[in-house]
Protein backbone atom coordinates (compact mmCIF):
# COMPACT_ATOMS: atom_id res chain seq x y z
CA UNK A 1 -9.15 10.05 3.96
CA UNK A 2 -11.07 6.81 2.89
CA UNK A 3 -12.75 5.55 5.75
CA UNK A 4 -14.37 1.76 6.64
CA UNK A 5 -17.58 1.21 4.88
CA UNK A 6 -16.32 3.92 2.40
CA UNK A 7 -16.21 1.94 -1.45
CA UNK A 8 -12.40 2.25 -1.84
CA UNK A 9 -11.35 4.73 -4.86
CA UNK A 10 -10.33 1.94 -8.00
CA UNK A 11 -7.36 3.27 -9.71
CA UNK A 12 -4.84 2.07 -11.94
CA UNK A 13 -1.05 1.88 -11.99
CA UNK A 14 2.26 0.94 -13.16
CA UNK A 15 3.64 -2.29 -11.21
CA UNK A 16 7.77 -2.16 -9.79
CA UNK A 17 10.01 -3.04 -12.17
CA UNK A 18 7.81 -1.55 -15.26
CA UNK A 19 6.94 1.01 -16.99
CA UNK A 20 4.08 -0.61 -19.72
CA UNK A 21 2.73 -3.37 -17.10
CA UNK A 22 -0.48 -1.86 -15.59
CA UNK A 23 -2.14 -2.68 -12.13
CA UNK A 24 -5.56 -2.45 -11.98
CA UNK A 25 -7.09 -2.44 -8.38
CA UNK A 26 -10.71 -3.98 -10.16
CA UNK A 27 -9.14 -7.16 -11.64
CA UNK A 28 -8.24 -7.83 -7.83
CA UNK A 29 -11.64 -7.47 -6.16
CA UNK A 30 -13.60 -10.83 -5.84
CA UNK A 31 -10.96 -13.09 -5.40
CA UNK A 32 -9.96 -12.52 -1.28
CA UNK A 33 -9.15 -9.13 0.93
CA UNK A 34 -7.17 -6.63 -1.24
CA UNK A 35 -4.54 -4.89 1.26
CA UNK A 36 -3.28 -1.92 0.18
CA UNK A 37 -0.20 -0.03 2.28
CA UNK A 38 0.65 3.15 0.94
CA UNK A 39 3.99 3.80 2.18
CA UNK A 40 6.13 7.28 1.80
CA UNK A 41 9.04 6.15 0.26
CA UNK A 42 11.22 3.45 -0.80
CA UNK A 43 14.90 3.24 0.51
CA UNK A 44 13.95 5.53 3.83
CA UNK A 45 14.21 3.86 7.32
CA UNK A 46 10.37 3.61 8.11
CA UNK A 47 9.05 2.82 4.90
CA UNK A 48 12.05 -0.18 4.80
CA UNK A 49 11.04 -1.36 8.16
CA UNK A 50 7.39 -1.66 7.30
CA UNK A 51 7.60 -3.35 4.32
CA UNK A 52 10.04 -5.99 5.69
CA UNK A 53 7.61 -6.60 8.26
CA UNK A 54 4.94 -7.13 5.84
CA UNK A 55 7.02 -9.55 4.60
CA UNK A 56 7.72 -11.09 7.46
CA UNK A 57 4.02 -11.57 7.54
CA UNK A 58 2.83 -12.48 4.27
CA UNK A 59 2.72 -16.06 5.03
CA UNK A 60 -0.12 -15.53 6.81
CA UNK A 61 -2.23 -12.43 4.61
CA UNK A 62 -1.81 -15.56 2.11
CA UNK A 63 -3.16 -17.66 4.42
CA UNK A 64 -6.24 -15.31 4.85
CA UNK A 65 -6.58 -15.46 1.25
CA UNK A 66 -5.72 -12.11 0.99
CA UNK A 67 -3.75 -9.80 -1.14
CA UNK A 68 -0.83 -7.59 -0.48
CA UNK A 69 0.25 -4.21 -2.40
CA UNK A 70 2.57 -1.52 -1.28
CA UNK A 71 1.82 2.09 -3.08
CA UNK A 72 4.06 4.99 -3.27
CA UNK A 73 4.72 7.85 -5.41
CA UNK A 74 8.14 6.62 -6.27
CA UNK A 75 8.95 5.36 -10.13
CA UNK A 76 7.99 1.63 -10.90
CA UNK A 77 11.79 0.95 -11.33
CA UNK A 78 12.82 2.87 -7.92
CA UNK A 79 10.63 0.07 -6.68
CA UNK A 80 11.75 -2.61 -8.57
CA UNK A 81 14.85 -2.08 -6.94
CA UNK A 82 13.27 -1.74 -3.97
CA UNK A 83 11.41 -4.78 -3.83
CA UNK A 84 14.63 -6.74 -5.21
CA UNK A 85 16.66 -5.45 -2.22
CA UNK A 86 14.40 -6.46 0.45
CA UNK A 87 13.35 -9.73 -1.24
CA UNK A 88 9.80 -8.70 -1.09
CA UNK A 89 6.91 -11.29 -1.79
CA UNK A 90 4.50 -8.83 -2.79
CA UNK A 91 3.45 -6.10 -5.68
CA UNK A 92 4.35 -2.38 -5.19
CA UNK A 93 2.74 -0.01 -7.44
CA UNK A 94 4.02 3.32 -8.44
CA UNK A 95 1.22 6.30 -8.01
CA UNK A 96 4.04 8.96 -9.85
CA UNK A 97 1.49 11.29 -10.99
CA UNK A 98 -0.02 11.37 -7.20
CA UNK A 99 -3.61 10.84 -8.43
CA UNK A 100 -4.34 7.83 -6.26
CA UNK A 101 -2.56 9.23 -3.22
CA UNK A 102 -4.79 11.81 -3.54
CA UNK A 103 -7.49 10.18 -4.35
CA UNK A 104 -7.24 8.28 -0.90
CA UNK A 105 -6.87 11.86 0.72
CA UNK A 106 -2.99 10.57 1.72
CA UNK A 107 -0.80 13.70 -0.45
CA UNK A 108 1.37 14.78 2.54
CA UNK A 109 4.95 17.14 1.92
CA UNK A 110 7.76 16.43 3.99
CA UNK A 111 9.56 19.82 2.91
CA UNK A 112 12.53 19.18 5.75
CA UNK A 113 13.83 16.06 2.91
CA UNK A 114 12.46 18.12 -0.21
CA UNK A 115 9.29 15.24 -0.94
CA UNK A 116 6.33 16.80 -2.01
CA UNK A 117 2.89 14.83 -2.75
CA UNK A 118 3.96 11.97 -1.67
CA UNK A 119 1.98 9.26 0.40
CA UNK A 120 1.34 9.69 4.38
CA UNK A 121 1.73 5.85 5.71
CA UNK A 122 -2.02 3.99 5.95
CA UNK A 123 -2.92 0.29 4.99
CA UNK A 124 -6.76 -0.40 3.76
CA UNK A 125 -8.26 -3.93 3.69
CA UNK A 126 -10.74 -4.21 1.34
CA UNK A 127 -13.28 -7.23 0.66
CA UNK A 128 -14.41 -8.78 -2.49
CA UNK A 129 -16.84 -5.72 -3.58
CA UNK A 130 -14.10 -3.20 -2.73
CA UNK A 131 -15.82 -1.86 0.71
CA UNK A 132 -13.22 -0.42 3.10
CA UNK A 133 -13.07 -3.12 6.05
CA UNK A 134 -10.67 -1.83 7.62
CA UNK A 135 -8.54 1.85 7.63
CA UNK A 136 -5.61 3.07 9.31
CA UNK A 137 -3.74 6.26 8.92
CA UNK A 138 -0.38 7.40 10.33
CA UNK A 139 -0.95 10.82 12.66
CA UNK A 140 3.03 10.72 12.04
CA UNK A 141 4.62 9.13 8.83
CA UNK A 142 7.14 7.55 11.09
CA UNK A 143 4.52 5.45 12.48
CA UNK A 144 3.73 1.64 11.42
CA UNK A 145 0.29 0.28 11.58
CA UNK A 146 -0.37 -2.64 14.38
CA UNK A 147 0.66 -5.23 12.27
CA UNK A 148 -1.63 -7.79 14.25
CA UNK A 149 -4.55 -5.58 14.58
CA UNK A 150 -4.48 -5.60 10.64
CA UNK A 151 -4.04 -9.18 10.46
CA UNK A 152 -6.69 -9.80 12.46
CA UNK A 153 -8.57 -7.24 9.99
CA UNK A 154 -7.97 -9.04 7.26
CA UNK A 155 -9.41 -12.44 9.34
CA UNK A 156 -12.52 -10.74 9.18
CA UNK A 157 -12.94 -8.81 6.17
């Protein structure tokens, strides 16, 4: 796992909604905290519930002059349709090949629902230089990070 003071791992990506527009975590560094919250899967229970309450408070990571992505390993237009249904504010960015995920030491298997590789549940803040301010990681995938605690993370960072 990427720890705090760790630089975080750059990467790039394919954005929800497409599969030819690339993310690229450098052309985000400089300009406020980066948050990144790599989430399981889109369309399950947890993963819904965490993302709607990022939503819920984006006003204020804006406020921080901060910026939100959600990660998973599921296809850019899986998340499309994600983001569409829950009216979400924010990027999500499709790691399908797994290579960030692992990169970030996240690949977990939930065998019991047949999902391999996929992303254990952890939000990063990082500042302008891409340092690690701030890292949580679920013990259980079911989890959701203090939503507060990371605010308050991002106040900081």
């Amino acid at each position: 796992m990427v720890s705090e003071s760790d630089t975080a791992p750059t990467f790039t990506a394919t954005y929800n909604g497409s599969d030819h527009e690339t993310f690229d975590l450098e052309d985000h560094l400089g300009d406020g905290p980066v948050v990144l919250a790599f989430f399981p899967g889109a369309f399950t229970p947890p993963c819904s519930n965490e993302m709607v309450a990022l939503q819920d408070h984006l006003a204020d990571f804006e406020a921080a002059g901060a910026t939100l992505f959600g990660i998973s390993a599921d296809s850019s237009f899986s998340l499309g349709a994600f983001a569409e249904e829950y009216d979400l504010g924010f990027d999500l960015v499709s790691d399908m090949s797994g290579e960030v995920i692992e990169s970030y030491g996240l690949s977990i298997d939930i065998p019991d629902l047949g999902l391999y590789g996929i992303a254990n549940r952890a939000v990063y803040v990082l500042d302008d230089e891409g340092t690690v301010t701030h890292a949580w990681e679920a013990e259980d995938p079911t989890n959701e990070p203090d939503y507060e605690e990371l605010l308050a993370a991002v106040k900081s960072a």
